[in-house]
Protein backbone atom coordinates (compact mmCIF):
# COMPACT_ATOMS: atom_id res chain seq x y z
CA UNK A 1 318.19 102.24 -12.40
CA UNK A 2 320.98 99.62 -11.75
CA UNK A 3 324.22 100.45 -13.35
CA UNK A 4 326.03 98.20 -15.71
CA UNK A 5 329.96 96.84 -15.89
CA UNK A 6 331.82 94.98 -18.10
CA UNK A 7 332.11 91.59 -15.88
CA UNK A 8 335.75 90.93 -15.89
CA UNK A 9 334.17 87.43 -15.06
CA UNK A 10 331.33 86.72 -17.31
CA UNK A 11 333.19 88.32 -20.14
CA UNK A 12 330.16 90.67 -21.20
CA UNK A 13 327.77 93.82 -19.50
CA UNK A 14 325.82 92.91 -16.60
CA UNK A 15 324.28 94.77 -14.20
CA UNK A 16 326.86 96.15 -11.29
CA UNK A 17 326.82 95.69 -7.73
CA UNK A 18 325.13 98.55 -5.51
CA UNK A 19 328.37 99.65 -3.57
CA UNK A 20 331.91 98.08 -3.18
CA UNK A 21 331.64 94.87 -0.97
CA UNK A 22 334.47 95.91 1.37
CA UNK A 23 336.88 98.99 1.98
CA UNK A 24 340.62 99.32 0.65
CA UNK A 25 341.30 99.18 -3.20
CA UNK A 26 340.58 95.96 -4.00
CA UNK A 27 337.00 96.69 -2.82
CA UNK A 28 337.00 99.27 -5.32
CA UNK A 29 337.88 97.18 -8.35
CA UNK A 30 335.67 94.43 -7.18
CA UNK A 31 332.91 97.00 -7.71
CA UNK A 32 334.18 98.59 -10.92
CA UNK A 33 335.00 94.88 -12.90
CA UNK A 34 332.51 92.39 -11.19
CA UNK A 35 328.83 91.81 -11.72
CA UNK A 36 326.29 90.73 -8.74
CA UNK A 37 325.61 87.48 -11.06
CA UNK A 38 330.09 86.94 -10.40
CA UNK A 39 329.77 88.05 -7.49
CA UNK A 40 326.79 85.47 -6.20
CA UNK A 41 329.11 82.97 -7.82
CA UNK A 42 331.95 83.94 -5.85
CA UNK A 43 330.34 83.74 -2.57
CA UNK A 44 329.14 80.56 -3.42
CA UNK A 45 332.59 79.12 -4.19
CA UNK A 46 333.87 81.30 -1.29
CA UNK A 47 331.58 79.43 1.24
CA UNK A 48 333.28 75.91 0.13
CA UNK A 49 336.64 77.27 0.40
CA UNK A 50 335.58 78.97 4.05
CA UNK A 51 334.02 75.36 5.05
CA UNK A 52 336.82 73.30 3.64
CA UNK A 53 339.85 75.41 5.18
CA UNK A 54 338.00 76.21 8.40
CA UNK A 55 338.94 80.04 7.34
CA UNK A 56 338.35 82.25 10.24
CA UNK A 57 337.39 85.55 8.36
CA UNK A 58 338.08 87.45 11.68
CA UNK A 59 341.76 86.64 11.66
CA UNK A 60 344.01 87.83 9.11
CA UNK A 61 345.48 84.78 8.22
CA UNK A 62 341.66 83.79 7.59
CA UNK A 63 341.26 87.23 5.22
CA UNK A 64 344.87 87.21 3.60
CA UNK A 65 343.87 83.76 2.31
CA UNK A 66 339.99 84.52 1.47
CA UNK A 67 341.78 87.70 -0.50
CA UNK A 68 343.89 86.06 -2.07
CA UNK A 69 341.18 83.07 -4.01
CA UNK A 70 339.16 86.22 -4.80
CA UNK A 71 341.70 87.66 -6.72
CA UNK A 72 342.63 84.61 -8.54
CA UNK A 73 338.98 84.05 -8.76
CA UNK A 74 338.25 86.85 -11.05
CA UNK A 75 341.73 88.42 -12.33
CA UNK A 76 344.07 84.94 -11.87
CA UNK A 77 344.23 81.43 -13.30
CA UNK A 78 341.00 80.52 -11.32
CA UNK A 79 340.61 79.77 -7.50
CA UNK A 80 340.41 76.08 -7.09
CA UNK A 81 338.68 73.98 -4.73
CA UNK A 82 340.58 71.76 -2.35
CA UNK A 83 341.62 68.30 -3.93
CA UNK A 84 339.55 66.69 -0.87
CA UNK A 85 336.59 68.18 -1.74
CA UNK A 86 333.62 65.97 -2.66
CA UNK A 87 330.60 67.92 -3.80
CA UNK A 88 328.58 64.83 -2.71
CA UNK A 89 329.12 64.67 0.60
């Protein structure tokens, strides 16, 4: 049986990830607040914002920043997308 949170995202109940997506605290609340539907939507968005800033995830300049859109992503005013970006191509 899947457990349910309230999505601090969606706004309403949805079914909870399995496990915390990464260590630490923030990992923790991430699993606690978020649904997987906010969370797919995140790593969507999060792939744009890895592409468009050429983040390198292994570095922690690369992390600091990723960290820091997720947490505007879901508790902030919103992560934005670069001004430069163009869906269309």
């Amino acid at each position: 049986m899947s457990r349910a949170v309230q999505c601090v995202k969606l706004g309403r109940e949805a079914e909870g990830l399995d496990r915390p997506p990464f260590k630490g605290p923030l990992g923790q609340q991430v699993f606690e607040q978020v649904s997987k539907e906010a969370w797919r939507q995140w790593l969507e968005h999060s792939k744009i914002l890895i592409n468009e800033y050429r983040l390198d995830l292994t570095s922690e300049h690369g992390q600091k920043v990723w960290m820091t859109e997720l947490e505007k992503f879901f508790w902030g005013d919103g992560s934005t997308l670069p001004p430069e970006f163009n869906p269309e191509g």
